[in-house]
N, C-alpha and C. Protein backbone atom coordinates (compact mmCIF):
# COMPACT_ATOMS: atom_id res chain seq x y z
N UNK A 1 21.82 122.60 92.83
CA UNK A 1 22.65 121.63 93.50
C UNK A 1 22.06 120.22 93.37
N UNK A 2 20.70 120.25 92.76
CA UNK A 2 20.64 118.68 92.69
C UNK A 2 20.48 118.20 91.52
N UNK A 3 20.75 119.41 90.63
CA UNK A 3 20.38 119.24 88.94
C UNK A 3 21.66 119.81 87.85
N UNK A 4 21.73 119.47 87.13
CA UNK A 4 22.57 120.32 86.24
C UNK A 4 21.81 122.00 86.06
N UNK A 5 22.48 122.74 85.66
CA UNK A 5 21.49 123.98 85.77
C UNK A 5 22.19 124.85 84.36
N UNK A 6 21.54 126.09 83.76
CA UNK A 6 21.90 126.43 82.59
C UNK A 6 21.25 127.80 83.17
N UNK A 7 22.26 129.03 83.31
CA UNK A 7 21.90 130.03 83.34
C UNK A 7 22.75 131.06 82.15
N UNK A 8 21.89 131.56 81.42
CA UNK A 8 22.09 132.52 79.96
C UNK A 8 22.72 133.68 79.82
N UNK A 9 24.07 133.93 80.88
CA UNK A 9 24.75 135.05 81.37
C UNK A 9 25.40 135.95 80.04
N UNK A 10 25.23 135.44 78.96
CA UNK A 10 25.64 136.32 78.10
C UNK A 10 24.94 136.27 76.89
N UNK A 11 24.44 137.27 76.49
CA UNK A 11 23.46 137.31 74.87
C UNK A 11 23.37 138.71 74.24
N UNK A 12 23.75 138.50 72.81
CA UNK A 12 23.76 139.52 72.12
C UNK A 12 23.52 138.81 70.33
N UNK A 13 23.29 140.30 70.21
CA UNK A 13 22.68 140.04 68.54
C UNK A 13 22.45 141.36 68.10
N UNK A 14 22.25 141.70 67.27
CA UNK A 14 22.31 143.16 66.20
C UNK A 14 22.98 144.11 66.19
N UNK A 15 22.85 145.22 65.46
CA UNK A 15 23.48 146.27 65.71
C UNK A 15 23.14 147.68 65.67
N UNK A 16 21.71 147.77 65.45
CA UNK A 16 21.35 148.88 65.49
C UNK A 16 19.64 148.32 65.98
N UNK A 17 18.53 149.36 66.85
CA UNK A 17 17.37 149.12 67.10
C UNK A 17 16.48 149.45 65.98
N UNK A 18 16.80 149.26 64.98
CA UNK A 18 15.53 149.22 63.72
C UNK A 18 16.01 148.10 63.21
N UNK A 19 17.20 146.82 63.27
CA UNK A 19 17.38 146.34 62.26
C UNK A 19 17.11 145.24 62.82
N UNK A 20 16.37 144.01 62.29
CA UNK A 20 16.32 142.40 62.69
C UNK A 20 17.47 142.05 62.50
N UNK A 21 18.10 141.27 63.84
CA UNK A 21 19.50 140.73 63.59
C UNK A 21 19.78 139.32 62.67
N UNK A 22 20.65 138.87 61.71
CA UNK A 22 20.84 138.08 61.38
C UNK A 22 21.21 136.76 61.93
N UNK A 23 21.98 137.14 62.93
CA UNK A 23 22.39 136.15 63.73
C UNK A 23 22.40 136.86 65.43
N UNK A 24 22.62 135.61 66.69
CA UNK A 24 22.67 136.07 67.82
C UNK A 24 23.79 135.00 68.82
N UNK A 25 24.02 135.32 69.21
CA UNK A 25 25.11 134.45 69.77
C UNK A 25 24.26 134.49 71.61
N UNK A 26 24.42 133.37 72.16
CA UNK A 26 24.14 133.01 73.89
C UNK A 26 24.91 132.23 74.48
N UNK A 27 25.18 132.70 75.57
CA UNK A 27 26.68 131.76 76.43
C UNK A 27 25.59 131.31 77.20
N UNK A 28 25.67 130.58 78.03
CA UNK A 28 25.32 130.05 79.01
C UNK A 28 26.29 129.27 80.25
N UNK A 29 26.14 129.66 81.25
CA UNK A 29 27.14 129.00 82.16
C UNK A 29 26.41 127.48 82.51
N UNK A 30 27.06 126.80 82.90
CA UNK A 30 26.47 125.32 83.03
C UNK A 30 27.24 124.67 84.16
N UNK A 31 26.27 124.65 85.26
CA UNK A 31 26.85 124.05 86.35
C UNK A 31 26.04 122.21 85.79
N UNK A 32 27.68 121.39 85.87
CA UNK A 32 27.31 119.99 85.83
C UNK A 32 27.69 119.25 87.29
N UNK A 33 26.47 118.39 87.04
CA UNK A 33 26.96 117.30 88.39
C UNK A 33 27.74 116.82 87.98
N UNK A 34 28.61 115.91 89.40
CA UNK A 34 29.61 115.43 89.03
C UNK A 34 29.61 114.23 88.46
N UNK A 35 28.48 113.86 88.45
CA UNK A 35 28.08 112.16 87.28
C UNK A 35 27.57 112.47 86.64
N UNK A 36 27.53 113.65 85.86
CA UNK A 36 26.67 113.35 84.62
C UNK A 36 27.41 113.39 83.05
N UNK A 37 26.89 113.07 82.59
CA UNK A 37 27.27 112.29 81.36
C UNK A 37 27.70 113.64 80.50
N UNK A 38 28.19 114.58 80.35
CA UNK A 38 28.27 115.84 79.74
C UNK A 38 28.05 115.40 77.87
N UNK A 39 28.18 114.78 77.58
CA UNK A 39 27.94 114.38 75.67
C UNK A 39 26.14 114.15 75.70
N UNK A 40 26.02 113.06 76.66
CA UNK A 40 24.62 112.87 76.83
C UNK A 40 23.76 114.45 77.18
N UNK A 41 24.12 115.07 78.20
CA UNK A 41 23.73 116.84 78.05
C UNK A 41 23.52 117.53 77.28
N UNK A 42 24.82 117.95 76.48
CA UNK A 42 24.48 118.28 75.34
C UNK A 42 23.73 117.99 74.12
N UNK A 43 23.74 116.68 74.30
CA UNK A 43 22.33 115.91 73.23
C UNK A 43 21.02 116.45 74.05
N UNK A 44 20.65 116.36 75.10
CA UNK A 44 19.52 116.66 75.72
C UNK A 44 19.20 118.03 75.17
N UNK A 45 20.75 118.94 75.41
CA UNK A 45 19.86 120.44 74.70
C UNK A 45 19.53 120.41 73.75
N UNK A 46 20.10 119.90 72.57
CA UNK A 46 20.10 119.64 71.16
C UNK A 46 18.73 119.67 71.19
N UNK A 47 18.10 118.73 71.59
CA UNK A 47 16.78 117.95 71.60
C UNK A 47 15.91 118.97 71.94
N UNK A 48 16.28 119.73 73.00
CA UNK A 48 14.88 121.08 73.45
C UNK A 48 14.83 121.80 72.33
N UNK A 49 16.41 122.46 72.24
CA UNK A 49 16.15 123.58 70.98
C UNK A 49 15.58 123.50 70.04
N UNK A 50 15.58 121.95 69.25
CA UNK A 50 15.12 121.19 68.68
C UNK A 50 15.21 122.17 66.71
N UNK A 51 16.45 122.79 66.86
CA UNK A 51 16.49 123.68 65.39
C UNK A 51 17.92 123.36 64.73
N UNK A 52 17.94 122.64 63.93
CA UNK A 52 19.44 122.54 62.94
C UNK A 52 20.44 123.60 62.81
N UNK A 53 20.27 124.59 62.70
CA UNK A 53 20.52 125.76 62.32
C UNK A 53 21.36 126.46 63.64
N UNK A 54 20.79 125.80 64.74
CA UNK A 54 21.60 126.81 66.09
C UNK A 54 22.50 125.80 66.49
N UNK A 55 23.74 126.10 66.63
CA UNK A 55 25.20 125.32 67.55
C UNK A 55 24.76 125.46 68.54
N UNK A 56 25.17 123.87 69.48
CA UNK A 56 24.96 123.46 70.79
C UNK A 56 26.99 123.07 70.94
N UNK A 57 27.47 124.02 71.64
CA UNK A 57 28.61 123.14 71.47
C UNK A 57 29.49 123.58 73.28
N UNK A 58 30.17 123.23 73.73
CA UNK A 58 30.66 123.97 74.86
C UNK A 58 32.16 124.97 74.42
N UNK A 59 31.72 125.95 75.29
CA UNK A 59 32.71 126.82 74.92
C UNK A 59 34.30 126.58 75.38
N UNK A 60 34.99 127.29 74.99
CA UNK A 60 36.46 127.03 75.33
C UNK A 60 36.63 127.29 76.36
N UNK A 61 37.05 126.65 77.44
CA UNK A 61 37.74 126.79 78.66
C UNK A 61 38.13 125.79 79.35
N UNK A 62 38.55 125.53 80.54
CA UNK A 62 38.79 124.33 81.36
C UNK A 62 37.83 123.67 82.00
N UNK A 63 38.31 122.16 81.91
CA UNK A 63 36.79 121.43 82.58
C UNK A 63 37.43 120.99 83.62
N UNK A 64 37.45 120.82 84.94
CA UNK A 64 36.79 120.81 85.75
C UNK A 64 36.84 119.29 86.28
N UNK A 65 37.79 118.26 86.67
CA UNK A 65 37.99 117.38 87.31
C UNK A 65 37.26 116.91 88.01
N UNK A 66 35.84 115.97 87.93
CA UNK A 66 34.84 115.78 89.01
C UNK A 66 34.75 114.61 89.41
N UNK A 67 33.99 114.08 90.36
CA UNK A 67 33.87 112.60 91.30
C UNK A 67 34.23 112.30 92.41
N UNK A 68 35.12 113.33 92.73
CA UNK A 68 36.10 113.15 94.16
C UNK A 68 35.59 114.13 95.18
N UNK A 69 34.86 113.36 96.11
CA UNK A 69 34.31 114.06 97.37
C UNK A 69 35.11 114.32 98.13
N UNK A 70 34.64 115.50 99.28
CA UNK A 70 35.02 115.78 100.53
C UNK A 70 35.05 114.78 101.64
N UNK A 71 35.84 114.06 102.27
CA UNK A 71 35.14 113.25 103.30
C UNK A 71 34.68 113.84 104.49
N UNK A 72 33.56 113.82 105.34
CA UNK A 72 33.79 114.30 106.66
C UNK A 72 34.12 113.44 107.60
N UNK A 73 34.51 112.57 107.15
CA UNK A 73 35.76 111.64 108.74
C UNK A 73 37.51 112.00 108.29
N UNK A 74 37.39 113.07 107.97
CA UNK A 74 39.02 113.15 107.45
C UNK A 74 39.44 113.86 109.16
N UNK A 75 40.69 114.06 109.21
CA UNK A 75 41.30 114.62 110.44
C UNK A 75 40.92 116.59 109.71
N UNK A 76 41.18 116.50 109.10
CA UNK A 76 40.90 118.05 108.33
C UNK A 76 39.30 118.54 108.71
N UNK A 77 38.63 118.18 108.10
CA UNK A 77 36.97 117.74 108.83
C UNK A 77 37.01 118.19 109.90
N UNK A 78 37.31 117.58 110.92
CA UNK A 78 37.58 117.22 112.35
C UNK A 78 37.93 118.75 113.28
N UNK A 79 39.29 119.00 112.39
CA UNK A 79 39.59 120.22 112.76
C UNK A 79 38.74 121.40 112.13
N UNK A 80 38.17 121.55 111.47
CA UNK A 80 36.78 123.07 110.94
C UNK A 80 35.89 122.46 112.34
N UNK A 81 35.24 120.89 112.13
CA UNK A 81 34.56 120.93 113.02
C UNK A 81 34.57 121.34 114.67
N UNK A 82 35.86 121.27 115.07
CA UNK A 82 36.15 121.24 116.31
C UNK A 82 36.39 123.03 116.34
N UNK A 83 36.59 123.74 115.48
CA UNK A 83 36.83 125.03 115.13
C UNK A 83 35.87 126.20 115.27
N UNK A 84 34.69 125.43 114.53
CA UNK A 84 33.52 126.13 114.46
C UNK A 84 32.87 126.43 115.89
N UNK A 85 33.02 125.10 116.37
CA UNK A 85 31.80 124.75 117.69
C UNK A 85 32.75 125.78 118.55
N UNK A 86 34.12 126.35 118.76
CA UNK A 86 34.63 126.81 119.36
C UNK A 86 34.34 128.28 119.05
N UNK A 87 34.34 128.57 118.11
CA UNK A 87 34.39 130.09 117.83
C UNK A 87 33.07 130.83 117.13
N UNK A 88 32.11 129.72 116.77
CA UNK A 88 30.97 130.09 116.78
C UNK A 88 29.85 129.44 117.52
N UNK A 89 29.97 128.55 118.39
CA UNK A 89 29.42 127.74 119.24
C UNK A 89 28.23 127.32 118.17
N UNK A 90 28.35 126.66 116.86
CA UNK A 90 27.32 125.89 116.17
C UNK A 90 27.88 124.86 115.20
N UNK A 91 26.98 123.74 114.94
CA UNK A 91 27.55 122.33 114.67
C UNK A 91 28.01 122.54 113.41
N UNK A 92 28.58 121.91 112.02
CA UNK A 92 29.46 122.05 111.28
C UNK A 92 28.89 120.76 110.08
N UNK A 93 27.57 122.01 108.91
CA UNK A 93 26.91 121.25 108.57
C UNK A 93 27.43 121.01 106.99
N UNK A 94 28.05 120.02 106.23
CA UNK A 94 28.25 119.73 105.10
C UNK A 94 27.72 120.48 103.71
N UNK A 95 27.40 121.49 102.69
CA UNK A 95 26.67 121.64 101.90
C UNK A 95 27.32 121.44 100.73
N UNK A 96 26.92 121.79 99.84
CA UNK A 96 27.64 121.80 98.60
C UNK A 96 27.16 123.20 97.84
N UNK A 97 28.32 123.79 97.37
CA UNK A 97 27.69 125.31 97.03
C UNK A 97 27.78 125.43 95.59
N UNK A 98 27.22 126.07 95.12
CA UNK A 98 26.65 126.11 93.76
C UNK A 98 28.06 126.66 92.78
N UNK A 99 28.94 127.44 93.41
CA UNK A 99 30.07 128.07 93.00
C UNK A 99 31.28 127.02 92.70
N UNK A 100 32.24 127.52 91.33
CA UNK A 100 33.43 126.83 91.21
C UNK A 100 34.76 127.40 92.00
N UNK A 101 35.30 126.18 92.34
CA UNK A 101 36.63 126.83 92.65
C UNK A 101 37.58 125.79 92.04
N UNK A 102 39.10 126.28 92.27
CA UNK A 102 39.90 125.38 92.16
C UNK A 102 40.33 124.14 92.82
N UNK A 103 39.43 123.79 94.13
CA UNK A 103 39.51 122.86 94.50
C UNK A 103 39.61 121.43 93.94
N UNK A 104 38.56 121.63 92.63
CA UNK A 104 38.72 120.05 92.06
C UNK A 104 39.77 119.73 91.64
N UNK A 105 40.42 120.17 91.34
CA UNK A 105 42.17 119.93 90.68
C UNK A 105 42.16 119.29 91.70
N UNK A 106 42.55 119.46 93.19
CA UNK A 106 43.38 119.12 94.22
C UNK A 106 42.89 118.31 94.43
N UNK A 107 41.22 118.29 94.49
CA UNK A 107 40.79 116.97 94.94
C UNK A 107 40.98 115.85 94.20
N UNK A 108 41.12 115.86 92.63
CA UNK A 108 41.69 114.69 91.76
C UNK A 108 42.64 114.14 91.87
N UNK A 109 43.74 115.25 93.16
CA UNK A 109 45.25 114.63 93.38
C UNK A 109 44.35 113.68 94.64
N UNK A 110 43.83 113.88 95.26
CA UNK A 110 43.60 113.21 96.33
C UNK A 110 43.35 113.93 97.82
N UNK A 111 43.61 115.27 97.76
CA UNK A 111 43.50 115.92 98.67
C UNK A 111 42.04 116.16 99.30
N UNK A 112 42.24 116.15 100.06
CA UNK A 112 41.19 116.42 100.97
C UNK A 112 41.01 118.21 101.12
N UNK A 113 39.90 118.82 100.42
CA UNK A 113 39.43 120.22 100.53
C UNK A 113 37.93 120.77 101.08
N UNK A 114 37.95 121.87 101.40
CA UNK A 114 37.08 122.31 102.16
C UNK A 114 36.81 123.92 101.88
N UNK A 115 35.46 123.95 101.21
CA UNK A 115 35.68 125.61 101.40
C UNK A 115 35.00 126.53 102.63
N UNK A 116 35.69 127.27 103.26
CA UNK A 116 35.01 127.70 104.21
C UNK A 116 35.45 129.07 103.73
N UNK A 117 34.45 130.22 104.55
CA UNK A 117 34.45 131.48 104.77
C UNK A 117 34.22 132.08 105.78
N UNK A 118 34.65 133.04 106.18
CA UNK A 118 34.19 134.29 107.03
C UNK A 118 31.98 134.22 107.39
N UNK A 119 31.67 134.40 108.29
CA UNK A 119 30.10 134.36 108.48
C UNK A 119 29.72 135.92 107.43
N UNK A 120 28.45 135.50 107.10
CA UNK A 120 27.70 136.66 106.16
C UNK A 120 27.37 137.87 107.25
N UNK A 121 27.53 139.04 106.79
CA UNK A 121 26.74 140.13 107.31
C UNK A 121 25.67 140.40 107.05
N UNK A 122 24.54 140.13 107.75
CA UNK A 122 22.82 139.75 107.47
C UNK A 122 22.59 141.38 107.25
N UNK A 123 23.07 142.24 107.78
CA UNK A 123 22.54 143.69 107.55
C UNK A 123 22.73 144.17 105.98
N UNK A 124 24.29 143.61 105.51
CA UNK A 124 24.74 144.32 104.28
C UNK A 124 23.76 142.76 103.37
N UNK A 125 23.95 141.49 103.49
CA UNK A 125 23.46 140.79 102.45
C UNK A 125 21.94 141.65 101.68
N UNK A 126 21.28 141.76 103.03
CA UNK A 126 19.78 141.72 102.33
C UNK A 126 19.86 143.46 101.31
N UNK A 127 21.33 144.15 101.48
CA UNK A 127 21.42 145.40 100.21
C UNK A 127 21.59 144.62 99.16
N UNK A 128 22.13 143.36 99.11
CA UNK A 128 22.88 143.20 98.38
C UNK A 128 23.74 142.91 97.99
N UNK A 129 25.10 143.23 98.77
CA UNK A 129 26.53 142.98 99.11
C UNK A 129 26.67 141.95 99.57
N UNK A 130 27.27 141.01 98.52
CA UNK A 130 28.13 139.53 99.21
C UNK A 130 29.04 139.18 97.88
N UNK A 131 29.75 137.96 98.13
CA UNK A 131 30.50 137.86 97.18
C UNK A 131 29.97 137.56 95.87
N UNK A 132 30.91 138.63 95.15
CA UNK A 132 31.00 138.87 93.83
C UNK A 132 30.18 139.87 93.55
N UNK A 133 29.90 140.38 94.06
CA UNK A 133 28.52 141.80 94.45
C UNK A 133 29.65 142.81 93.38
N UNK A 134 28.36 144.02 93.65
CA UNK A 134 29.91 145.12 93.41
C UNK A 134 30.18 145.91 93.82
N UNK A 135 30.30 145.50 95.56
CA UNK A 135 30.66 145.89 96.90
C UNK A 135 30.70 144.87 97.71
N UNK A 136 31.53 143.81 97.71
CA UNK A 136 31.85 142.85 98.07
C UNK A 136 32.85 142.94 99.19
N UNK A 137 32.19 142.88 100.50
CA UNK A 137 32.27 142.94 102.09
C UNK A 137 32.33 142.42 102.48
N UNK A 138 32.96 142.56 104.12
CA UNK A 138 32.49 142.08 105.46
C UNK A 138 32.77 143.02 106.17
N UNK A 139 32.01 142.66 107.49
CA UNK A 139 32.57 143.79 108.98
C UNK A 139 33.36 142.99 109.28
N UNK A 140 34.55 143.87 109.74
CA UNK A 140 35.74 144.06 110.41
C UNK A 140 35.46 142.48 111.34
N UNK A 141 34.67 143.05 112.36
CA UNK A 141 34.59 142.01 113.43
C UNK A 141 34.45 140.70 113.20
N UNK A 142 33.64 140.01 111.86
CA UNK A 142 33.23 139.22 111.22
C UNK A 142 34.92 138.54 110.68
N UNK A 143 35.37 139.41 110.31
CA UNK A 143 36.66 139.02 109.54
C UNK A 143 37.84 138.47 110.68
N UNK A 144 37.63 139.20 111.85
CA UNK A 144 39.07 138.89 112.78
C UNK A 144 38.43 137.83 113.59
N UNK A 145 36.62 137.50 113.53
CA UNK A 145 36.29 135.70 114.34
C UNK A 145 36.61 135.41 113.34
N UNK A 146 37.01 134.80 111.86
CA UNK A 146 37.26 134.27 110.78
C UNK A 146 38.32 133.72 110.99
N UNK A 147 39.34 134.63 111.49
CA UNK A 147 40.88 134.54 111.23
C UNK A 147 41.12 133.94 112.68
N UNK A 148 40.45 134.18 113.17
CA UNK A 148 40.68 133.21 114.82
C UNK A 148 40.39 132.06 114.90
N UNK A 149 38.93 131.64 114.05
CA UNK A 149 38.50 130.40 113.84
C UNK A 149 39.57 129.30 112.74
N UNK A 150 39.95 130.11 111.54
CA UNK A 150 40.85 129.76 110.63
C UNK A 150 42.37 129.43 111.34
N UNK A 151 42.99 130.15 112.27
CA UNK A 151 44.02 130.18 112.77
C UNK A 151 43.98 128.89 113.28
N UNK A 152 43.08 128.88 114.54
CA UNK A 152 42.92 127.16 115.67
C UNK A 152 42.49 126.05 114.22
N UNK A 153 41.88 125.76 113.44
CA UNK A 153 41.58 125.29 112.83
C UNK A 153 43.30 124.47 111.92
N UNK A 154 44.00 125.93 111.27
CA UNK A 154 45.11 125.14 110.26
C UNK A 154 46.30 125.18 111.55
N UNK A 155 46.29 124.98 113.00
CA UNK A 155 47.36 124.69 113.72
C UNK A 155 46.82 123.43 114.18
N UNK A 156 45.84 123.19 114.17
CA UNK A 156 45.02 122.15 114.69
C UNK A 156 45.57 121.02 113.48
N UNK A 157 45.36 121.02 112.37
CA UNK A 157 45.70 120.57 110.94
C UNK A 157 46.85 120.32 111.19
N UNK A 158 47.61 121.30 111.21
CA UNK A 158 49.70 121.08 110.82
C UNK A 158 49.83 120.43 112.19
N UNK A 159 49.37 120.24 113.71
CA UNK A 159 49.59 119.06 114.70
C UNK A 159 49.45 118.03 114.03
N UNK A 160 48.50 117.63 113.29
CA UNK A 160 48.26 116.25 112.92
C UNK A 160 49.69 115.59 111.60
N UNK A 161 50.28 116.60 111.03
CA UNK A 161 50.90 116.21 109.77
C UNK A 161 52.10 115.66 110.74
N UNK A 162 52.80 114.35 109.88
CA UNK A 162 53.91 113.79 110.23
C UNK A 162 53.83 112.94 111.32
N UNK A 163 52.53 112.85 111.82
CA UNK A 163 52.21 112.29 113.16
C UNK A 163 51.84 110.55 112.38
């Protein structure tokens, strides 16, 4: 979260265990900040790998609309905050999470977004189980303060529209 980061989630090469592979192919996922220079990046890897021979290039997919923050003086804000302290009696602290969503689209329209979730289950995390796991949970009870907190929260929201 305070760096660009490069984790190597996909790699393969050969085809049998006696044979030196000719070639190898590596994905890498690449979380970018939202100011950074992505051409200038890719020159930076260029520069580590520092070998002619290996492509530095980004793969095909969608990029990712960045620059446009969350505010926390929005009326939206206001309402998680006033939400939380109610249904979990604790203050309502800003982070930035390492994960993509579709939020940046919306936020490039101008919208004001927020990701929130359901609280972690400290018993199942430390197995293992959280999102994107592959047993990806919550307790029951966890889920219906969620939906209570979420509920006061987007009626709290739709009072404010048109006003």
């Amino acid at each position: 979260m305070l760096r660009t980061t490069l984790s190597p989630n996909m790699v393969s090469g050969g085809y049998r265990i006696n044979v030196i592979p000719s070639d190898a192919l590596a994905t890498f996922d690449t979380r970018i900040l939202p100011d950074e220079n992505l051409q200038a990046f890719l020159e930076q890897v260029r520069k580590v790998v520092n070998d002619p021979s290996v492509e530095v290039r980004l793969a095909k997919r969608n990029l990712r609309p960045g620059g446009v923050e969350a505010r926390i003086d929005s009326d939206v804000f206001r309402a998680l905050e006033s939400s939380a302290k109610t249904h979990y009696n604790v203050p309502t602290l800003p982070t930035m999470g390492t994960g993509a969503t579709d939020m940046a689209f919306l936020r490039a329209k101008g919208m004001q977004c927020y990701g929130v979730g359901p609280a972690i289950d400290m018993e199942d995390a430390a197995k293992g189980f959280a999102a994107h796991s592959d047993q990806e949970r919550i307790l029951v009870n966890e889920l219906n303060q969620f939906l209570r907190f979420y509920w006061d929260a987007v009626t709290a929201i739709a009072g404010k529209v048109g006003k």
